[in-house]
N, C-alpha and C. Protein backbone atom coordinates (compact mmCIF):
# COMPACT_ATOMS: atom_id res chain seq x y z
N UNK A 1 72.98 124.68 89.47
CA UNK A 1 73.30 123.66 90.44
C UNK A 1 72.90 124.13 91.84
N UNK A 2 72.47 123.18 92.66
CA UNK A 2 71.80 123.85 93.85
C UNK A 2 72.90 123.12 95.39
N UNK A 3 74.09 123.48 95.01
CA UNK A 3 75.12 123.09 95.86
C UNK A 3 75.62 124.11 96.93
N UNK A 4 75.55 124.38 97.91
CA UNK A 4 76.20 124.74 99.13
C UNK A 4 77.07 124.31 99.89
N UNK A 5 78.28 124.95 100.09
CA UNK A 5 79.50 124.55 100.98
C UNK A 5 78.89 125.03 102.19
N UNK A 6 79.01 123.94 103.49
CA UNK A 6 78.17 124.34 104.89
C UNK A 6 79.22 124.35 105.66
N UNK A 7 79.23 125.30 106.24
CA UNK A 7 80.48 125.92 107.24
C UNK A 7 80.22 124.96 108.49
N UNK A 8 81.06 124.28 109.56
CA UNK A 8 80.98 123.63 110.55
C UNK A 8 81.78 124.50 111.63
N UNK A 9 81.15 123.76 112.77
CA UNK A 9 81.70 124.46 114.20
C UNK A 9 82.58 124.24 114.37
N UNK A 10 83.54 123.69 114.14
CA UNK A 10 84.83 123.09 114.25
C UNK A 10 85.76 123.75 112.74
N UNK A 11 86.60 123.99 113.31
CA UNK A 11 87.43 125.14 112.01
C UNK A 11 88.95 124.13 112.41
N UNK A 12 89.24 124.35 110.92
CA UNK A 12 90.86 123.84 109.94
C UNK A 12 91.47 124.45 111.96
N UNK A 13 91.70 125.26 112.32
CA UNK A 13 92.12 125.90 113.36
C UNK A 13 92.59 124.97 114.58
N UNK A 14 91.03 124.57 114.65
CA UNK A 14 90.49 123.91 116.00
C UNK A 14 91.57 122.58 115.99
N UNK A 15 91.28 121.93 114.84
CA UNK A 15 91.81 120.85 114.07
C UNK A 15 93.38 120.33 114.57
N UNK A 16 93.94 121.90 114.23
CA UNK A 16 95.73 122.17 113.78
C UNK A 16 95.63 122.10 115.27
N UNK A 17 94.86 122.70 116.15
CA UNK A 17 95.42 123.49 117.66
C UNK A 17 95.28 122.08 118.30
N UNK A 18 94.53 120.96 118.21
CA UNK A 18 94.91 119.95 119.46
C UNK A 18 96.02 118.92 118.68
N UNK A 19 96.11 119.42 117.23
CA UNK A 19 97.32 118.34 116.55
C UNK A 19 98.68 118.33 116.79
N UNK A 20 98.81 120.07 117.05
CA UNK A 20 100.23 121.04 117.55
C UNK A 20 100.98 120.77 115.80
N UNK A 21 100.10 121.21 114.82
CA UNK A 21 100.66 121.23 113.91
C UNK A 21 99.87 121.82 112.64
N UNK A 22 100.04 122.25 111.86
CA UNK A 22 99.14 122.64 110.60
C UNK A 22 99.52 121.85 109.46
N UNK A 23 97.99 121.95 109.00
CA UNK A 23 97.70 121.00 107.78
C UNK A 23 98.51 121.36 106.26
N UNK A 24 98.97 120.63 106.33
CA UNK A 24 99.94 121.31 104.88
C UNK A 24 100.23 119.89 103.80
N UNK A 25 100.34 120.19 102.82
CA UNK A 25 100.84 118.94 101.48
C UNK A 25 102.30 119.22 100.91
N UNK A 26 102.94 117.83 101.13
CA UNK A 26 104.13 117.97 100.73
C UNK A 26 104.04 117.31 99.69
N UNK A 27 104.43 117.89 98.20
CA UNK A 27 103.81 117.26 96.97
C UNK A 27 105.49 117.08 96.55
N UNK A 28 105.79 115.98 96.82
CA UNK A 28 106.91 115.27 95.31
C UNK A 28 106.86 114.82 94.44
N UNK A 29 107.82 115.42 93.03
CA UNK A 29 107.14 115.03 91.94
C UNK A 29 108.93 114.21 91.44
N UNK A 30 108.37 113.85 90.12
CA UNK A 30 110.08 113.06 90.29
C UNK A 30 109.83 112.22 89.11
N UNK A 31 111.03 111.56 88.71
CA UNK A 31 110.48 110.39 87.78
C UNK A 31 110.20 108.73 88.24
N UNK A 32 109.69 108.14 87.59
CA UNK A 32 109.79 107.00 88.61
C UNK A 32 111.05 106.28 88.83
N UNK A 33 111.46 105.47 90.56
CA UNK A 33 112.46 105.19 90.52
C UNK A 33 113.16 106.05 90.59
N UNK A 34 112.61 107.26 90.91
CA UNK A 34 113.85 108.23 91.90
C UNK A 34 113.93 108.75 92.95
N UNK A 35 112.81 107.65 93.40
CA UNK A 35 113.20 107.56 95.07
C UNK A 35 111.89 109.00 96.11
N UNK A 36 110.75 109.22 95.52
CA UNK A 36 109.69 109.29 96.36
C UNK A 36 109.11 108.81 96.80
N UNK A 37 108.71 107.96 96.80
CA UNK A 37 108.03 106.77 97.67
C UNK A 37 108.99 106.96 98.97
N UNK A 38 110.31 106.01 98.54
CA UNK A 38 111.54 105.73 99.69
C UNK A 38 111.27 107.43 100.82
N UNK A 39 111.90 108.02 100.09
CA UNK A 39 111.89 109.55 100.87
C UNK A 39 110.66 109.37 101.51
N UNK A 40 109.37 109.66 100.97
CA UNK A 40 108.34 109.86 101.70
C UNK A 40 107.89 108.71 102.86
N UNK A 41 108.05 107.46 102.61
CA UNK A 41 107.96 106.25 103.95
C UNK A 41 109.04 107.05 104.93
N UNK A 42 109.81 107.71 104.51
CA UNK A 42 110.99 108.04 105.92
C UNK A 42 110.83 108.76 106.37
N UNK A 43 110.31 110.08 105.83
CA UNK A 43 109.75 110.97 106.24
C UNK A 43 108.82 111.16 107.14
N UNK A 44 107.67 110.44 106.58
CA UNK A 44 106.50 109.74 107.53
C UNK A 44 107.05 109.14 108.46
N UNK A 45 107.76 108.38 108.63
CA UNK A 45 108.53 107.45 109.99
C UNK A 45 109.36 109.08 110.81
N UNK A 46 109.79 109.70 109.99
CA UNK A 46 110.30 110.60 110.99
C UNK A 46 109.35 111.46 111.95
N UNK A 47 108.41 112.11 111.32
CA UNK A 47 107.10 113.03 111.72
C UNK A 47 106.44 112.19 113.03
N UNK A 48 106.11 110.95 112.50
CA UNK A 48 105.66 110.10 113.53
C UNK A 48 105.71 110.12 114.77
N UNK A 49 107.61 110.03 114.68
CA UNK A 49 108.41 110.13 115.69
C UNK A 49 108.19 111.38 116.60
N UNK A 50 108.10 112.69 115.89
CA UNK A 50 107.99 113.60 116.31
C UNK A 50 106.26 113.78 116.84
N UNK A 51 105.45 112.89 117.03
CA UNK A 51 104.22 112.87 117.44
C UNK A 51 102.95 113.50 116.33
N UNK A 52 103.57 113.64 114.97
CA UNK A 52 102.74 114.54 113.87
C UNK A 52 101.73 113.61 113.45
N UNK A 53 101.19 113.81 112.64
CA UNK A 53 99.72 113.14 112.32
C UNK A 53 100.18 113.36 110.72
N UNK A 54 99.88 112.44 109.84
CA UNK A 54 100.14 112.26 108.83
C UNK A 54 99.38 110.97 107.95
N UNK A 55 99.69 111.32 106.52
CA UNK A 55 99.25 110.43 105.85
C UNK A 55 99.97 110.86 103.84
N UNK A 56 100.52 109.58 103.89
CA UNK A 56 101.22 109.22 102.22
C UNK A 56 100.31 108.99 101.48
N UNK A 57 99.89 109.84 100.47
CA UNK A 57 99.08 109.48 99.03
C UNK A 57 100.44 109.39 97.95
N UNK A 58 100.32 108.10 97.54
CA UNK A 58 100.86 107.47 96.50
C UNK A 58 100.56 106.99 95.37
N UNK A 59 101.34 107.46 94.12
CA UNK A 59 100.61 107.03 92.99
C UNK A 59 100.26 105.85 92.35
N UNK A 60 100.47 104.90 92.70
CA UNK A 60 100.21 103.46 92.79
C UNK A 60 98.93 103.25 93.66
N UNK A 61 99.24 103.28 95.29
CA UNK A 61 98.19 103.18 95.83
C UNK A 61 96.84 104.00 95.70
N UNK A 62 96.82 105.30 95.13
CA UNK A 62 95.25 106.12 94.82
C UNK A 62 95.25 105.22 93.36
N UNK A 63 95.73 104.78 92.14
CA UNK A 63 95.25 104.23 91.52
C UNK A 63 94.98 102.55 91.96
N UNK A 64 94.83 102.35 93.08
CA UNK A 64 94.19 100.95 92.98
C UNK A 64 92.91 101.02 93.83
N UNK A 65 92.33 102.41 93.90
CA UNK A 65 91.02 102.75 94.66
C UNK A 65 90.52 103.55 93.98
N UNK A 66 90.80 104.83 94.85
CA UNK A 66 90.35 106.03 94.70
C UNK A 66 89.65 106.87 93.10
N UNK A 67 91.39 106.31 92.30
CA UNK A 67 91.10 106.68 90.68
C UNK A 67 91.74 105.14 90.09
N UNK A 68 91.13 104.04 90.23
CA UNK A 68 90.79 102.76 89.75
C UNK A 68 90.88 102.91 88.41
N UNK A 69 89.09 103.53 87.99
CA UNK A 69 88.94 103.12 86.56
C UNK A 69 90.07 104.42 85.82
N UNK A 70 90.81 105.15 86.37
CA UNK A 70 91.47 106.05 85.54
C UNK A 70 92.54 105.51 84.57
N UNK A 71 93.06 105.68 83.43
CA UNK A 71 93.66 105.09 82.56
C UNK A 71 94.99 106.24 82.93
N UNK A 72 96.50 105.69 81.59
CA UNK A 72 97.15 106.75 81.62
C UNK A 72 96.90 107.86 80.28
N UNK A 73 96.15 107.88 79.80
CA UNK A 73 95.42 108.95 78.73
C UNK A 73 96.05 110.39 79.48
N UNK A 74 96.59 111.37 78.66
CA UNK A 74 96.40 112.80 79.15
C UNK A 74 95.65 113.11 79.89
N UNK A 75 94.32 112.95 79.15
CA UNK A 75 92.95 113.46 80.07
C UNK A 75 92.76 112.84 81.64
N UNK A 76 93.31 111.47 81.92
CA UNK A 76 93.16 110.73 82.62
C UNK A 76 94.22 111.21 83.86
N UNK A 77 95.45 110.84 83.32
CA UNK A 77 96.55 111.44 84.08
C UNK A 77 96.32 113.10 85.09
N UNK A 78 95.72 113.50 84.12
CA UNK A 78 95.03 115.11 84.82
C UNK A 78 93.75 114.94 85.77
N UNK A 79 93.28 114.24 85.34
CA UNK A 79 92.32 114.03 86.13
C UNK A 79 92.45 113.19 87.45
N UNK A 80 93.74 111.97 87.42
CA UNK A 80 94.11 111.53 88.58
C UNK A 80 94.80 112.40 90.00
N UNK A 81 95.55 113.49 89.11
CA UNK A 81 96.09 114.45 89.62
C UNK A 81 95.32 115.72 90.50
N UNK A 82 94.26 115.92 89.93
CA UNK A 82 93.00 116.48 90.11
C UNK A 82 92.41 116.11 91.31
N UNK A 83 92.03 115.08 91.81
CA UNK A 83 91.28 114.23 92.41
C UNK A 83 92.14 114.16 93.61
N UNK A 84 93.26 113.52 93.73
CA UNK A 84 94.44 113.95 94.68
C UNK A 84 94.66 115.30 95.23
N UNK A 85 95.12 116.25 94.41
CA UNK A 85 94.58 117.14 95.07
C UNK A 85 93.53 118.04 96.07
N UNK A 86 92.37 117.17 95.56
CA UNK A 86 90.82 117.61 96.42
C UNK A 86 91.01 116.75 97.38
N UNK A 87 91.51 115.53 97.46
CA UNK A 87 91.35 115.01 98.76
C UNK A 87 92.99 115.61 99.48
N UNK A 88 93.75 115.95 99.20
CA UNK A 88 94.71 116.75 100.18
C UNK A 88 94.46 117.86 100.83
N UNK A 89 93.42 118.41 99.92
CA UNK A 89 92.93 119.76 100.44
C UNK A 89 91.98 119.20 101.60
N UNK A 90 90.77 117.95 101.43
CA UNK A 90 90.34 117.54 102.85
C UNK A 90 91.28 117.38 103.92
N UNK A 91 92.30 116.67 103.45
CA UNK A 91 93.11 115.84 104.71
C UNK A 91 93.91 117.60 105.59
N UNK A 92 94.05 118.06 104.48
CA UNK A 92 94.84 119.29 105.26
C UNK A 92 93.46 120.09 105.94
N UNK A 93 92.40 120.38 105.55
CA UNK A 93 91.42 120.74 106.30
C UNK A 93 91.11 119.88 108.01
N UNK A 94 91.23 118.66 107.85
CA UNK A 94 91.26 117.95 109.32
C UNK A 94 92.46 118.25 109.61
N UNK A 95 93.39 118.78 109.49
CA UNK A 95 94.58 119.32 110.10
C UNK A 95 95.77 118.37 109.88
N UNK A 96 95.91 117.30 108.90
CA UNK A 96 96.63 116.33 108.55
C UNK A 96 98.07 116.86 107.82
N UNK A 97 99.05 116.28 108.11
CA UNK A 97 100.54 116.50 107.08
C UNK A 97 100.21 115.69 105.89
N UNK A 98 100.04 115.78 104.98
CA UNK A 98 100.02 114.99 103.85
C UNK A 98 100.93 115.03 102.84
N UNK A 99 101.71 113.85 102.87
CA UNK A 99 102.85 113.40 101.76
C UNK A 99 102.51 113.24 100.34
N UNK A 100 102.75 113.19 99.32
CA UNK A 100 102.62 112.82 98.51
C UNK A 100 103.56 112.66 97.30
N UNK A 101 103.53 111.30 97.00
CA UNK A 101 104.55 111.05 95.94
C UNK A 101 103.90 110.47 94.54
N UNK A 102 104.06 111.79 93.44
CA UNK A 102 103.34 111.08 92.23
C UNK A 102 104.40 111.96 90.84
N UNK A 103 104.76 111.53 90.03
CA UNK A 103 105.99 111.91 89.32
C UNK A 103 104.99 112.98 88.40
N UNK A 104 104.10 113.34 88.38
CA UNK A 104 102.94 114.82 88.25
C UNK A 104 104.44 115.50 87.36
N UNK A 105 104.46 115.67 85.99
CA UNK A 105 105.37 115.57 84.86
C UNK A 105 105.30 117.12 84.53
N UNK A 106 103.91 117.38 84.37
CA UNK A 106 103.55 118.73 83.81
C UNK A 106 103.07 119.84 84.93
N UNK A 107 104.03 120.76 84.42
CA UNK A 107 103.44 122.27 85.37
C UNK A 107 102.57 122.19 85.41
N UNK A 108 101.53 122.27 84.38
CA UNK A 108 100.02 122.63 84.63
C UNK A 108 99.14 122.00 85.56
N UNK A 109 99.59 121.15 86.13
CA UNK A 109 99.33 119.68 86.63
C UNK A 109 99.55 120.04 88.44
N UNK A 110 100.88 120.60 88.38
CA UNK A 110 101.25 120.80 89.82
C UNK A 110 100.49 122.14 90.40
N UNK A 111 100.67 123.05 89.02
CA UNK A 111 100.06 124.52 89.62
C UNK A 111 98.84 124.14 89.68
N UNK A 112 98.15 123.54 89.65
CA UNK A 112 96.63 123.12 89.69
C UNK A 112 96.46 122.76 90.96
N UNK A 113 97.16 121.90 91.43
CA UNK A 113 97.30 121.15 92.52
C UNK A 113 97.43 122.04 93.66
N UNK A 114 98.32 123.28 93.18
CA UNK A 114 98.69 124.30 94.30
C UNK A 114 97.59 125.51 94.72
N UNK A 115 96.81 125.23 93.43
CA UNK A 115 95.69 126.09 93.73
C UNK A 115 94.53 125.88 94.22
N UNK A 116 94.15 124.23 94.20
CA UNK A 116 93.49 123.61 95.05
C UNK A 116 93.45 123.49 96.49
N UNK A 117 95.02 123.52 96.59
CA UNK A 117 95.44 122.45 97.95
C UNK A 117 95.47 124.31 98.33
N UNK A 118 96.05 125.47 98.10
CA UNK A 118 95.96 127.08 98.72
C UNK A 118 97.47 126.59 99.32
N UNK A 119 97.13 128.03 100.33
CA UNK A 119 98.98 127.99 100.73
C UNK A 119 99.94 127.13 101.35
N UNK A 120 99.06 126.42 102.13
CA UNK A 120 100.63 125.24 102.66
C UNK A 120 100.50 124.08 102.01
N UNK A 121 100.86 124.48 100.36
CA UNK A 121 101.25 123.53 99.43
C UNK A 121 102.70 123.48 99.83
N UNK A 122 103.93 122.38 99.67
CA UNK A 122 105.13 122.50 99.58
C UNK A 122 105.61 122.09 98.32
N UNK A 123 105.76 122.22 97.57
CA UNK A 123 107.12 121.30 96.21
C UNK A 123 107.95 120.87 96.40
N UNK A 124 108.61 119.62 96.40
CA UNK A 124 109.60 119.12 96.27
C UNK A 124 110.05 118.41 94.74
N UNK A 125 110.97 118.56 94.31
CA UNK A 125 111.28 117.85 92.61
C UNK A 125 112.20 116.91 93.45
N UNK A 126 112.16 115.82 93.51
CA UNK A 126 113.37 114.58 93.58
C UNK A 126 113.86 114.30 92.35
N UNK A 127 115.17 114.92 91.90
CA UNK A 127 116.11 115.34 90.87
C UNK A 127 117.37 114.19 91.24
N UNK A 128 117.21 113.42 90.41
CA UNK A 128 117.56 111.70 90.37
C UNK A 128 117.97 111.57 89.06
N UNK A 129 119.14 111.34 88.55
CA UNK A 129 119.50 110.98 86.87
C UNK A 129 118.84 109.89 86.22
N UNK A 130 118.38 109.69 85.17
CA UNK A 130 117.63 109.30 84.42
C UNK A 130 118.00 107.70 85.24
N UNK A 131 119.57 107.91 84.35
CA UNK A 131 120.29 106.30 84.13
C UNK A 131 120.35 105.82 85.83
N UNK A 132 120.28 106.33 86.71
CA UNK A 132 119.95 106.02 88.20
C UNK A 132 118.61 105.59 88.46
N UNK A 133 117.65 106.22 87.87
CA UNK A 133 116.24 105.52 87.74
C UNK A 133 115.94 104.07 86.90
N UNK A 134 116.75 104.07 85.88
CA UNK A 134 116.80 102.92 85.22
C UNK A 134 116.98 101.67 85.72
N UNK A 135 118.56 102.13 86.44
CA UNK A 135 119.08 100.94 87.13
C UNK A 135 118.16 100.58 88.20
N UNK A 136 117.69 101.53 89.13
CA UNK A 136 116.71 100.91 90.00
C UNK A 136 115.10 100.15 89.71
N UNK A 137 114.95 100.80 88.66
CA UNK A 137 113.71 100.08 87.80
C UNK A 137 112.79 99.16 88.28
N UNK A 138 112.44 99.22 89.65
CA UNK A 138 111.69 98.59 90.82
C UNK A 138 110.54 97.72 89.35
N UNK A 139 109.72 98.21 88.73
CA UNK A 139 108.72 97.67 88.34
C UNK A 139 109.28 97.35 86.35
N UNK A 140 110.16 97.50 86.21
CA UNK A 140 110.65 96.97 85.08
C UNK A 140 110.27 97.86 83.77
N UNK A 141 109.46 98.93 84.23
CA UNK A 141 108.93 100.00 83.50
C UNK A 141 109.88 100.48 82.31
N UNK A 142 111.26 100.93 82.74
CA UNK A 142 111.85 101.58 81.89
C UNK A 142 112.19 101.10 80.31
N UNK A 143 112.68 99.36 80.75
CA UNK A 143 112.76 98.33 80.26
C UNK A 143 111.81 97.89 78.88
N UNK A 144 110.73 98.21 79.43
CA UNK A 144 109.15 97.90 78.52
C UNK A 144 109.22 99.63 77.85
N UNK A 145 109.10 100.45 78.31
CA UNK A 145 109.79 101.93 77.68
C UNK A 145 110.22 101.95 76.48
N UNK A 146 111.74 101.80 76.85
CA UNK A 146 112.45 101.27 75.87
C UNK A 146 112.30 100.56 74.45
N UNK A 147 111.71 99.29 75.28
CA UNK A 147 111.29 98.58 74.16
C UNK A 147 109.74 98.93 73.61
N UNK A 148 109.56 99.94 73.42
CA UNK A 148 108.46 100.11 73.09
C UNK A 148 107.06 99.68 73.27
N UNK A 149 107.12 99.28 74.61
CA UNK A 149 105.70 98.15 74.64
C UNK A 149 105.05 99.45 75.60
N UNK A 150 105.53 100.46 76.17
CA UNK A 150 104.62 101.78 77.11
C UNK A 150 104.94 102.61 76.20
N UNK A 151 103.70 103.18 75.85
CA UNK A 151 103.94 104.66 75.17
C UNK A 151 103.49 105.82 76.06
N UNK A 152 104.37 106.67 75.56
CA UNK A 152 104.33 107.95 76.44
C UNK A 152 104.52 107.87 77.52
N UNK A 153 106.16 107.47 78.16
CA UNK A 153 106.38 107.15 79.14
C UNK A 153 107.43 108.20 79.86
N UNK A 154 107.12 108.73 80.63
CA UNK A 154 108.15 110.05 81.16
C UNK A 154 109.49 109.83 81.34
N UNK A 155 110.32 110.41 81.02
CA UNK A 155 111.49 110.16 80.82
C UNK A 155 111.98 110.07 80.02
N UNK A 156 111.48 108.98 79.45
CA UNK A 156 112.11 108.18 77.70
C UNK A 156 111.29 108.99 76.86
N UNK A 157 109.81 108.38 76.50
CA UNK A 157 109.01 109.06 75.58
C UNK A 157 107.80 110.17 75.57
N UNK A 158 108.33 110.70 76.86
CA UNK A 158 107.42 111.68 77.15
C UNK A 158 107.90 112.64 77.70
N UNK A 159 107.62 114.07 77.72
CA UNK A 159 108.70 114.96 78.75
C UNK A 159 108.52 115.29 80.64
N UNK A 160 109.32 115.27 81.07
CA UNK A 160 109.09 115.50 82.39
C UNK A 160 109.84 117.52 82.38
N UNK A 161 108.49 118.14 83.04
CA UNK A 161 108.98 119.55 82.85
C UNK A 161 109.54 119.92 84.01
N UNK A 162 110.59 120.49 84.34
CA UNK A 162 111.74 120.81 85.54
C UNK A 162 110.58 121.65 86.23
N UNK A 163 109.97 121.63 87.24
CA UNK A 163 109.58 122.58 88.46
C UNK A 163 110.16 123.21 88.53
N UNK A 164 109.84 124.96 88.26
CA UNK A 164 110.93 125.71 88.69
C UNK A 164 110.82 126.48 90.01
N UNK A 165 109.44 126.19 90.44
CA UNK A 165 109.45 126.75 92.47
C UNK A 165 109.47 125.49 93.05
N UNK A 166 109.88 124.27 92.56
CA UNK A 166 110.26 123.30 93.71
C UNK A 166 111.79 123.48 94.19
N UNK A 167 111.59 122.90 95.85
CA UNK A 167 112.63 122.77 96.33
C UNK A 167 113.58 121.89 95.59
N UNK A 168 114.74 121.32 95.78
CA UNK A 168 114.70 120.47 94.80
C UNK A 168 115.66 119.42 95.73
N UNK A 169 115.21 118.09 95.67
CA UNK A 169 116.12 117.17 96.50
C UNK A 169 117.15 116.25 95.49
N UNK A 170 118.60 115.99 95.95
CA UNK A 170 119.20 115.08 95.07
C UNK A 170 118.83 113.67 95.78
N UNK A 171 118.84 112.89 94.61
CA UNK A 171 118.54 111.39 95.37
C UNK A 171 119.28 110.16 94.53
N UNK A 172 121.03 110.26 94.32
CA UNK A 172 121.45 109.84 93.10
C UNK A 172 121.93 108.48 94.62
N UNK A 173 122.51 108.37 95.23
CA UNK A 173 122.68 107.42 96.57
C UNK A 173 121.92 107.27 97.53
N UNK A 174 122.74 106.18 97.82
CA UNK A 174 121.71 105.78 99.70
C UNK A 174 121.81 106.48 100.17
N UNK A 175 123.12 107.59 100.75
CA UNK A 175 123.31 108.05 101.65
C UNK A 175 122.08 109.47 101.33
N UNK A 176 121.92 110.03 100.01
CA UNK A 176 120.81 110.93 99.98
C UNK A 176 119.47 111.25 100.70
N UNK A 177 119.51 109.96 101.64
CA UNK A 177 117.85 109.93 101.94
C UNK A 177 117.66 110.77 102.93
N UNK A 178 119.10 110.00 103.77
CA UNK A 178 119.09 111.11 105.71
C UNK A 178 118.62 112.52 105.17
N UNK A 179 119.58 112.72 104.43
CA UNK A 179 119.71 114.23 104.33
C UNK A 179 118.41 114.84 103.36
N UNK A 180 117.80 114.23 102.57
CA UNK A 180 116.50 114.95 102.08
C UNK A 180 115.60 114.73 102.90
N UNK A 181 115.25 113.93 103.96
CA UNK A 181 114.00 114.27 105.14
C UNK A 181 114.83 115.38 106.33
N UNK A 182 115.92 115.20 106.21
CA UNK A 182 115.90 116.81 107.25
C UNK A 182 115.82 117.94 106.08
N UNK A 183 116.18 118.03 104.86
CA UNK A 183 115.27 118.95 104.17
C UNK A 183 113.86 119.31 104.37
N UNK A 184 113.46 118.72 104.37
CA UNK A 184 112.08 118.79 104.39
C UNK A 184 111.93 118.91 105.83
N UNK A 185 112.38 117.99 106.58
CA UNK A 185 111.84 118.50 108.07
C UNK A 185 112.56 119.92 108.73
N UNK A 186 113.52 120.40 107.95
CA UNK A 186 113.83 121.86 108.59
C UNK A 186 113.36 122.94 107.74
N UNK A 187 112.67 122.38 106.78
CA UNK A 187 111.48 123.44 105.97
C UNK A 187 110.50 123.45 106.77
N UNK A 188 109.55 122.21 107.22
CA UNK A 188 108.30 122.65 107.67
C UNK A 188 108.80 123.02 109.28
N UNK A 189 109.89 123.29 110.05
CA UNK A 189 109.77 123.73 111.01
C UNK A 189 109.98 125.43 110.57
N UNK A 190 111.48 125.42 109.78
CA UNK A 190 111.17 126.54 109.36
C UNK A 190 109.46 127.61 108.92
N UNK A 191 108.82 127.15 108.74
CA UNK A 191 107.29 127.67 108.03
C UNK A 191 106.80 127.56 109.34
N UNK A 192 106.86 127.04 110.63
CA UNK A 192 105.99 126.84 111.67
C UNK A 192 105.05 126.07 111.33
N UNK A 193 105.38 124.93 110.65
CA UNK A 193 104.08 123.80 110.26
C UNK A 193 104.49 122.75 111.20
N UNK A 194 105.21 122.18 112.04
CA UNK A 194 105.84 121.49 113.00
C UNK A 194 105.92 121.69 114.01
């Protein structure tokens, strides 16, 4: 292959130094309906506030572009995951905060992600009880689950594997939300990414 990575005058550095912030990925993984999305819109509204530069990759929204023709096949699912990753690793190269909420089930899946994206990957697991996801059931998913009309569906018929270096947020109430974006926002000050 006759491919070259071309170094530019402008460095990840330059980027971070007029942003007053470094490029880092905050990857939440979770089941659906346990409240990443929610967390991450607030989050983003908080950073904002604080003058940060940011951007939410969501698993809904990269599948209605980015990875379109991707199916939910194993192979597919990895490969959506894949692809997300390489573009976090751009966005954090322009010096961007990048959110991300995708319920990414399997270790192999996240550590991939972490090795792509290099060190200011963050983890977060949004650790939400099943039957709390149910009830909220925004897209009726669990429902069709259940009844057998989705196969291999995380949670019910598929396994979701516990992260064991994610932070881990509870998100069983409303009142959970305040308090998991100052998680997160007194992590990345903690790290000096803020």
């Amino acid at each position: 292959m006759n491919i070259t990575a071309h170094n530019f005058k402008i460095t990840k550095s330059d980027r971070e130094k007029i942003k007053n912030q470094k490029g880092c990925t905050i990857w939440m993984s979770g089941l659906s309906g346990s409240g990443k999305s929610t967390i991450a819109n607030s989050l983003e509204t908080t950073l904002y506030s604080f003058n940060n530069h940011t951007y939410i990759l969501d698993g809904d929204n990269t599948r209605l572009g980015l990875n379109k023709g991707l199916g939910f096949s194993e192979e597919d699912r990895n490969e959506n995951l894949r692809r997300v990753a390489e573009v976090c690793k751009l966005m954090n190269d322009a010096g961007l905060i990048v959110i991300c909420s995708f319920i990414s089930p399997f270790e192999k899946n996240r550590q991939l992600a972490k090795e792509i994206i290099g060190k200011n990957f963050i983890e977060f697991f949004v650790d939400t009880d099943l039957s709390v996801c149910e009830e909220r059931d925004p897209k009726g998913l669990y429902k069709k689950a259940r009844l057998g009309e989705i196969k291999d569906f995380t949670g019910i018929s598929s396994p979701f594997e516990f992260p064991e270096n994610a932070i881990v947020l509870k998100n069983n109430v409303e009142s959970d939300l305040d308090s998991n974006v100052k998680i997160i926002i007194s992590h990345l000050q903690n790290k000096n990414l803020i």
